[in-house]
C-alpha atoms as a PDB file:
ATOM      1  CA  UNK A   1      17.996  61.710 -61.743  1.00  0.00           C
ATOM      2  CA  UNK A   2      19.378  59.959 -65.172  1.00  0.00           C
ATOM      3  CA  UNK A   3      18.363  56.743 -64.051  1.00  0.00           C
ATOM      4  CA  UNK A   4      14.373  58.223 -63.456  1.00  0.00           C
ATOM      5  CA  UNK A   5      14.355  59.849 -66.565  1.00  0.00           C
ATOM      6  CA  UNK A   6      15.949  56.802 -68.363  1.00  0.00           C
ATOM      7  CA  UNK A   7      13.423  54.678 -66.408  1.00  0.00           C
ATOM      8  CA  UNK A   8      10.348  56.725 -67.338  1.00  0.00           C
ATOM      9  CA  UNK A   9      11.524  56.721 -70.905  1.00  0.00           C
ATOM     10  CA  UNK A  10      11.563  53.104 -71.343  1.00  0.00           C
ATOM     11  CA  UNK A  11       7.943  52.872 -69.177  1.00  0.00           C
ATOM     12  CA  UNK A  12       6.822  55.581 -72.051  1.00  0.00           C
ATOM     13  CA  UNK A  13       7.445  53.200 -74.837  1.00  0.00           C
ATOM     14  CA  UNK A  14       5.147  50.425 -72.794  1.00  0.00           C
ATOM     15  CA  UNK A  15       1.270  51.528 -74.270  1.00  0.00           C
ATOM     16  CA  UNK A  16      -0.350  49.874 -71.330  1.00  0.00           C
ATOM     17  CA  UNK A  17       1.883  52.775 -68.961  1.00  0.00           C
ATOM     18  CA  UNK A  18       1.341  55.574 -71.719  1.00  0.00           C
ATOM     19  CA  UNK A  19      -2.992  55.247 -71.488  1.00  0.00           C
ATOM     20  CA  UNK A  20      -3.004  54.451 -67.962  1.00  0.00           C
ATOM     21  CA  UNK A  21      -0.826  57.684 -67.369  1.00  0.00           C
ATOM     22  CA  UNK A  22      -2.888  59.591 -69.737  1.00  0.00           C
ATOM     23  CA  UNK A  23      -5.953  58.759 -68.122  1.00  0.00           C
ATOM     24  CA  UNK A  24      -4.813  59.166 -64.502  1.00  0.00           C
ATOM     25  CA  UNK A  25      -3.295  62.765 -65.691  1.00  0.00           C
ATOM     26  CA  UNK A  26      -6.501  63.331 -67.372  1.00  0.00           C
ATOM     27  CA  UNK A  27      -8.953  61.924 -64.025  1.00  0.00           C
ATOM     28  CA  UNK A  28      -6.536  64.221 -61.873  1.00  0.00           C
ATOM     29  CA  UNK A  29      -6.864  67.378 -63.949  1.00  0.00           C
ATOM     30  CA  UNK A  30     -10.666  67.001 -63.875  1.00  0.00           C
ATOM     31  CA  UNK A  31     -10.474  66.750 -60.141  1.00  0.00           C
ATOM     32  CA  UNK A  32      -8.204  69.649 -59.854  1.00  0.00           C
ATOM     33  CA  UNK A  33     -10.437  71.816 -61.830  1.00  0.00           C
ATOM     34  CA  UNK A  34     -13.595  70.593 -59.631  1.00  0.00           C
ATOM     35  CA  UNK A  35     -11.982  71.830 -56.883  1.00  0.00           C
ATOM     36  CA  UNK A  36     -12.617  75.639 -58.507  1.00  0.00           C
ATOM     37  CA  UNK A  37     -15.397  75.026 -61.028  1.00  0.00           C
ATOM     38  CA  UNK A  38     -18.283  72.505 -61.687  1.00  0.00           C
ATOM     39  CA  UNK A  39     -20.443  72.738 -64.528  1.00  0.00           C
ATOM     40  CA  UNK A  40     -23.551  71.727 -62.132  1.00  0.00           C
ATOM     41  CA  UNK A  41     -23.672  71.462 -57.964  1.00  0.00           C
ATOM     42  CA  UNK A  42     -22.886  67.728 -57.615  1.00  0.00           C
ATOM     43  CA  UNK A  43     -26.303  67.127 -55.751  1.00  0.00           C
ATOM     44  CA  UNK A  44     -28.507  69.099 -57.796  1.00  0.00           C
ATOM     45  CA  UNK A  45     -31.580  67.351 -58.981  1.00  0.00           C
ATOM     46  CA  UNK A  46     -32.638  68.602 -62.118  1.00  0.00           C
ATOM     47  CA  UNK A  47     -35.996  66.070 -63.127  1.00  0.00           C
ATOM     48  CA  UNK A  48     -35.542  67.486 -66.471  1.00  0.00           C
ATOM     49  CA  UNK A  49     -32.196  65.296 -67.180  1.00  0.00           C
ATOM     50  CA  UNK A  50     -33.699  61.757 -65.774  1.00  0.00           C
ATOM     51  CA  UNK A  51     -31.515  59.257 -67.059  1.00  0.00           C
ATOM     52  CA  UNK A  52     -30.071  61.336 -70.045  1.00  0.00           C
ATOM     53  CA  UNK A  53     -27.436  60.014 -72.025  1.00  0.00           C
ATOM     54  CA  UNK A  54     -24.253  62.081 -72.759  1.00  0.00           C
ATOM     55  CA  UNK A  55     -24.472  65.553 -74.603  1.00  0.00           C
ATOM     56  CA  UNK A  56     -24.195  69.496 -74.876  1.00  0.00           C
ATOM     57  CA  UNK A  57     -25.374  70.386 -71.435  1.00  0.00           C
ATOM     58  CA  UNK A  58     -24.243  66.680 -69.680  1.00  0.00           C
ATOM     59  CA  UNK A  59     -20.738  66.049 -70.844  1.00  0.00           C
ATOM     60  CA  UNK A  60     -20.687  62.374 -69.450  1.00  0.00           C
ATOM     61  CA  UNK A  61     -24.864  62.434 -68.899  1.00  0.00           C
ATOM     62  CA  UNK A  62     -27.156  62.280 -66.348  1.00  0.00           C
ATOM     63  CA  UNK A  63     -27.858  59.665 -63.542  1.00  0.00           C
ATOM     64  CA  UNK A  64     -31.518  58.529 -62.830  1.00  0.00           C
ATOM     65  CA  UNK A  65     -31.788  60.946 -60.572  1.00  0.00           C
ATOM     66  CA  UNK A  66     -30.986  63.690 -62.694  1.00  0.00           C
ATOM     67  CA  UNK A  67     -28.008  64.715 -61.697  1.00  0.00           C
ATOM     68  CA  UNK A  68     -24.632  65.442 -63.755  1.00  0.00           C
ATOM     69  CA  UNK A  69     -21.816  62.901 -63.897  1.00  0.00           C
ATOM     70  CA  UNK A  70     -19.410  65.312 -64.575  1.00  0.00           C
ATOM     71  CA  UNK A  71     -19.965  66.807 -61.922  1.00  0.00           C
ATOM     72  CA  UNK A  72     -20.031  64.295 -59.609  1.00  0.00           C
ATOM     73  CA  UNK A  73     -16.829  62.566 -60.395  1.00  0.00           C
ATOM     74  CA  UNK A  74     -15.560  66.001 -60.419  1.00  0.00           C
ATOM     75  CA  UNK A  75     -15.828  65.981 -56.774  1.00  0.00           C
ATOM     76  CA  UNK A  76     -15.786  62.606 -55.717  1.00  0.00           C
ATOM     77  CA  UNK A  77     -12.339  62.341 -57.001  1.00  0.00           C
ATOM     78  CA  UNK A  78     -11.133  64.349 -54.133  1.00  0.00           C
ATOM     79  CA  UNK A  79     -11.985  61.657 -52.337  1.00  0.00           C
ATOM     80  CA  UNK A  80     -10.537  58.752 -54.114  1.00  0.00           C
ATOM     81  CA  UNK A  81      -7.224  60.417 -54.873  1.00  0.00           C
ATOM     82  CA  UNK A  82      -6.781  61.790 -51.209  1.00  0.00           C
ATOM     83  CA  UNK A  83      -7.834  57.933 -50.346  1.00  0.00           C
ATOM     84  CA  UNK A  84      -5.239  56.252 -52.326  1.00  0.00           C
ATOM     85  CA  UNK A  85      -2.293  59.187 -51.315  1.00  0.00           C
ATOM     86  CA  UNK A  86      -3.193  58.499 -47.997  1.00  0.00           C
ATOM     87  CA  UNK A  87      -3.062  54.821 -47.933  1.00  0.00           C
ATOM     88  CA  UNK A  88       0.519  54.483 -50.035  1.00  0.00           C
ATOM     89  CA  UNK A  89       1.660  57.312 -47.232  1.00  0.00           C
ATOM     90  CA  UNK A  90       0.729  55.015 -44.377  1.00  0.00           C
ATOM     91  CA  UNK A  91       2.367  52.140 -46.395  1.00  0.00           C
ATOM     92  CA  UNK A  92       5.443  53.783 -47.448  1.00  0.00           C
ATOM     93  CA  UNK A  93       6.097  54.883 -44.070  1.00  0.00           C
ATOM     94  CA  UNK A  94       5.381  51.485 -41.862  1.00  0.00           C
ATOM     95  CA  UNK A  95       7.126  49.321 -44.877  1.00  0.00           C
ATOM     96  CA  UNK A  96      10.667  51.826 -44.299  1.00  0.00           C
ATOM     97  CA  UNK A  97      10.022  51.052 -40.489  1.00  0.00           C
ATOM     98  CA  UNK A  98       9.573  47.718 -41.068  1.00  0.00           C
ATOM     99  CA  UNK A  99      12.622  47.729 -43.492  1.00  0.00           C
ATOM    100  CA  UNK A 100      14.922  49.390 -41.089  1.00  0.00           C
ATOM    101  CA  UNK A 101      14.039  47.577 -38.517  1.00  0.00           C
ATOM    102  CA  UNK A 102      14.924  44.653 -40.150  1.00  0.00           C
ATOM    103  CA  UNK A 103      17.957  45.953 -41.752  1.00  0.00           C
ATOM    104  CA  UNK A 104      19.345  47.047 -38.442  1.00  0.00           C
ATOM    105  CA  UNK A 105      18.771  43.623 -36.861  1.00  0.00           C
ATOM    106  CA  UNK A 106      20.213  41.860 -38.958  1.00  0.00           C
ATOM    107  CA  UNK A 107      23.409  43.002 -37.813  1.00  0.00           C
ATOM    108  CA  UNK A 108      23.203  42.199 -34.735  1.00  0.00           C
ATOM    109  CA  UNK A 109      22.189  38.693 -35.075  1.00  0.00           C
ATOM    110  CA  UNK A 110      18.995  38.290 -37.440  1.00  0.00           C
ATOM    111  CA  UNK A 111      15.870  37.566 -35.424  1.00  0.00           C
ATOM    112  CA  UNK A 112      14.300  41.078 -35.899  1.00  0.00           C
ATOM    113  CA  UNK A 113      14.542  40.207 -39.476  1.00  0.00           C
ATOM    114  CA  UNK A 114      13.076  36.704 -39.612  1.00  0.00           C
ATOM    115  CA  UNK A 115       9.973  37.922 -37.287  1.00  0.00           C
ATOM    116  CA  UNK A 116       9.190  40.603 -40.160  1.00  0.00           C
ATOM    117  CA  UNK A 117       9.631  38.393 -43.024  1.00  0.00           C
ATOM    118  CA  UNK A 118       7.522  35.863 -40.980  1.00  0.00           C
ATOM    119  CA  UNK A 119       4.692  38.334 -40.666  1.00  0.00           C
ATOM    120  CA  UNK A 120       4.982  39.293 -44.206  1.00  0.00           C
ATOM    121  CA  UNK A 121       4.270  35.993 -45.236  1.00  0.00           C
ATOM    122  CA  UNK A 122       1.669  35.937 -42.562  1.00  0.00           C
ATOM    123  CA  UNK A 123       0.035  38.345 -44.309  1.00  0.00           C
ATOM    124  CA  UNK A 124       0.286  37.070 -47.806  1.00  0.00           C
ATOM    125  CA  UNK A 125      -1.379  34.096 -46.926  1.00  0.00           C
ATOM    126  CA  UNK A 126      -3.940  35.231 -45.119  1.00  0.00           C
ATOM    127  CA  UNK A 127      -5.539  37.336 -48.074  1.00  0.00           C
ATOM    128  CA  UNK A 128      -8.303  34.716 -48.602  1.00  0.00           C
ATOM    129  CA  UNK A 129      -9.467  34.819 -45.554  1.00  0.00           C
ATOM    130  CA  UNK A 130     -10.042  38.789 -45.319  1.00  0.00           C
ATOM    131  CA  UNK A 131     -11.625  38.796 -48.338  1.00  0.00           C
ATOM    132  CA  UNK A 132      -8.473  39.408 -50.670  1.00  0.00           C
ATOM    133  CA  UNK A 133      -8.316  37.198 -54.090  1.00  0.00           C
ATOM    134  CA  UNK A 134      -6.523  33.812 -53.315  1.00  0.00           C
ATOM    135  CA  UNK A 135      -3.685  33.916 -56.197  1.00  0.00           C
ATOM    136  CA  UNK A 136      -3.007  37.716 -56.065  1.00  0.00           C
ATOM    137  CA  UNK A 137       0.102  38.305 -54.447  1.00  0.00           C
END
């Protein structure tokens, strides 16, 4: 646990960490509190509000449609947070599959390992071709 809080101390001291947690913390406490309270119904047309910019009764505006921003990323963050938990779940558990599967055969003679570190860079590789950026890695 010293090692966390020693690591998190240091990351605090980074500003680029210190926003980006501050906004996340921020985006997730808005979510949290859609999830019991929304200023407007997220679908709710009002014609009134067409295209209005930010103010007292739209706290991030109003789309062309009328409807309030806040609102809707209020509960379309649901969404996108239970999207992105999901997807480093599935990741987190097939990469410590992967990982002990390797791991364990490397023991016992090293093939198991090469064919996952094969696929791995497989997979790197192939980004361009499903659409991923070519230098990202």
């Amino acid at each position: 646990m010293k090692r966390f809080a020693a690591f998190f101390a240091r990351a605090l001291r980074n500003p680029c960490f210190a926003v980006g947690l501050v906004l996340v913390a921020a985006l997730l406490a808005l979510v949290v509190t859609g999830l019991f309270y929304t200023p407007y119904p997220p679908n709710r047309i009002d014609r009134n509000a067409l295209a209005q910019p930010p103010g007292a009764a739209h706290w991030f505006g109003a789309d062309n449609l009328g409807r309030d921003i806040l609102s809707r990323v209020m509960y379309a963050g649901r969404t996108a947070f239970a999207t992105g938990f999901l997807s480093a779940g599935i990741s987190l558990v097939i990469g410590t599959l992967l990982g002990l599967f390797a791991g364990a055969g490397a023991g016992m003679g090293g093939r198991e390992d090469g064919g996952v570190h094969a696929s791995a860079d497989t997979g790197g590789t192939a980004k361009p071709f499903f659409g991923g950026p070519a230098g990202f890695r």
